[in-house]
Protein backbone atom coordinates (compact mmCIF):
# COMPACT_ATOMS: atom_id res chain seq x y z
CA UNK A 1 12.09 -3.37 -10.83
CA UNK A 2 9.41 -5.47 -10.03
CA UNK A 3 10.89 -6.84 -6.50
CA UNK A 4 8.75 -4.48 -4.76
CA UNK A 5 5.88 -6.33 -6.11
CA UNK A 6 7.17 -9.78 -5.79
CA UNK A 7 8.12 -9.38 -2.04
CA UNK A 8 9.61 -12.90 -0.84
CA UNK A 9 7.41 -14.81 -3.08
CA UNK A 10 7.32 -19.28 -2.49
CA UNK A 11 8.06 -20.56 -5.91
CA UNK A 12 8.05 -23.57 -7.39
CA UNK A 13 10.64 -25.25 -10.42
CA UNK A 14 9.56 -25.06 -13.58
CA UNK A 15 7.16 -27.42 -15.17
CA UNK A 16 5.68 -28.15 -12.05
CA UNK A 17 2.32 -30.14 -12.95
CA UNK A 18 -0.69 -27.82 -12.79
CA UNK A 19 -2.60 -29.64 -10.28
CA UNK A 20 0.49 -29.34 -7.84
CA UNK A 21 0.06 -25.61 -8.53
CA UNK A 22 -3.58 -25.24 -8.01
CA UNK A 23 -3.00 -27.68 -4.45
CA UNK A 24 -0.14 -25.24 -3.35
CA UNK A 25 -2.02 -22.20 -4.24
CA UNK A 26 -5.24 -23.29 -2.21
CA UNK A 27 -3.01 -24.08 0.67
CA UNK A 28 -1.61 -20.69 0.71
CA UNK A 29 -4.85 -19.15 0.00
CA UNK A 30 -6.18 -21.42 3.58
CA UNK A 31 -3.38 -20.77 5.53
CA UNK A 32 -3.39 -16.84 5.05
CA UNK A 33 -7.35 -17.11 5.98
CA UNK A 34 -6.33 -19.15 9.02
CA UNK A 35 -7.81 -17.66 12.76
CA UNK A 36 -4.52 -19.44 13.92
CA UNK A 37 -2.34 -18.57 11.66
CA UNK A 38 -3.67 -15.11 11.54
CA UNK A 39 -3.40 -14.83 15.64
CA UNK A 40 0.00 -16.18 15.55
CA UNK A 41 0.90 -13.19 12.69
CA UNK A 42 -0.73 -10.88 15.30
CA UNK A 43 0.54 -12.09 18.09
CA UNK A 44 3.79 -11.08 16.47
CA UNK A 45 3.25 -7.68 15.77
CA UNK A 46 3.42 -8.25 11.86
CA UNK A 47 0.69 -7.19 9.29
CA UNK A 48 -0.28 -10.20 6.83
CA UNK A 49 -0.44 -8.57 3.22
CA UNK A 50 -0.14 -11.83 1.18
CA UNK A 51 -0.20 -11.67 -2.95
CA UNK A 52 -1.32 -14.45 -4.48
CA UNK A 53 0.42 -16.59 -7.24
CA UNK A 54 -1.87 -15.67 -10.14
CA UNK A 55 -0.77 -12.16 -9.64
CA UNK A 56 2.60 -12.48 -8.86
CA UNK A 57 2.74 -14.98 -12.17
CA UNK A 58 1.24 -11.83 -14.44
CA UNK A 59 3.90 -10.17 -12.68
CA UNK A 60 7.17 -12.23 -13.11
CA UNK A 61 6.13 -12.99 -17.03
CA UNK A 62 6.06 -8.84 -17.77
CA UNK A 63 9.48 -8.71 -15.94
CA UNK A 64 11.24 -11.14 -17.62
CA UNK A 65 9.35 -10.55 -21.16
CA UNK A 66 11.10 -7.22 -21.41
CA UNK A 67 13.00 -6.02 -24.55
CA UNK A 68 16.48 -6.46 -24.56
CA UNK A 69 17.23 -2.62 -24.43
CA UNK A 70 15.57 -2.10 -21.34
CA UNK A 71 17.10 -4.65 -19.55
CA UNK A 72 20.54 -3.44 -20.85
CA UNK A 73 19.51 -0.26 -19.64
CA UNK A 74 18.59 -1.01 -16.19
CA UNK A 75 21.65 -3.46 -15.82
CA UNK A 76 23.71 0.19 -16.25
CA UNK A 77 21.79 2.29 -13.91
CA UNK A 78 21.48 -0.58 -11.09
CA UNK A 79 25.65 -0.63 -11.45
CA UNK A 80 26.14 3.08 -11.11
């Protein structure tokens, strides 16, 4: 249930080296505080809302760290 949340998130494969991870999320981080990038989103008519990946991490881990039962569970009711 936590797609809401997630949105279209950029992952990476696991194991990725944590310096990779800290260079991709600072390059997210500048590009989302971009004047360009943020005229271009504007320009467009969208509304930049960006999550970062230290939240969205907390946020995958709880979904997939759920007891067994409650997955079963909402495996039934997302097939009804």
């Amino acid at each position: 249930m936590a797609s809401g949340d997630l949105g279209r998130p950029f992952i990476t494969p696991p194991g990725i080296a944590p310096e990779r991870l800290k260079i991709l999320r600072e390059a997210f981080r500048k590009t989302m505080s971009d004047p360009a990038f943020l005229a271009d989103v504007k320009a467009r008519k969208l509304e930049p809302d960006p999550d970062f990946g230290e939240d969205l991490e907390g946020i995958a881990k709880d979904a997939v760290s759920q007891p067994k039962e409650i997955v079963e569970r909402m495996k039934k009711l997302l097939s009804e």
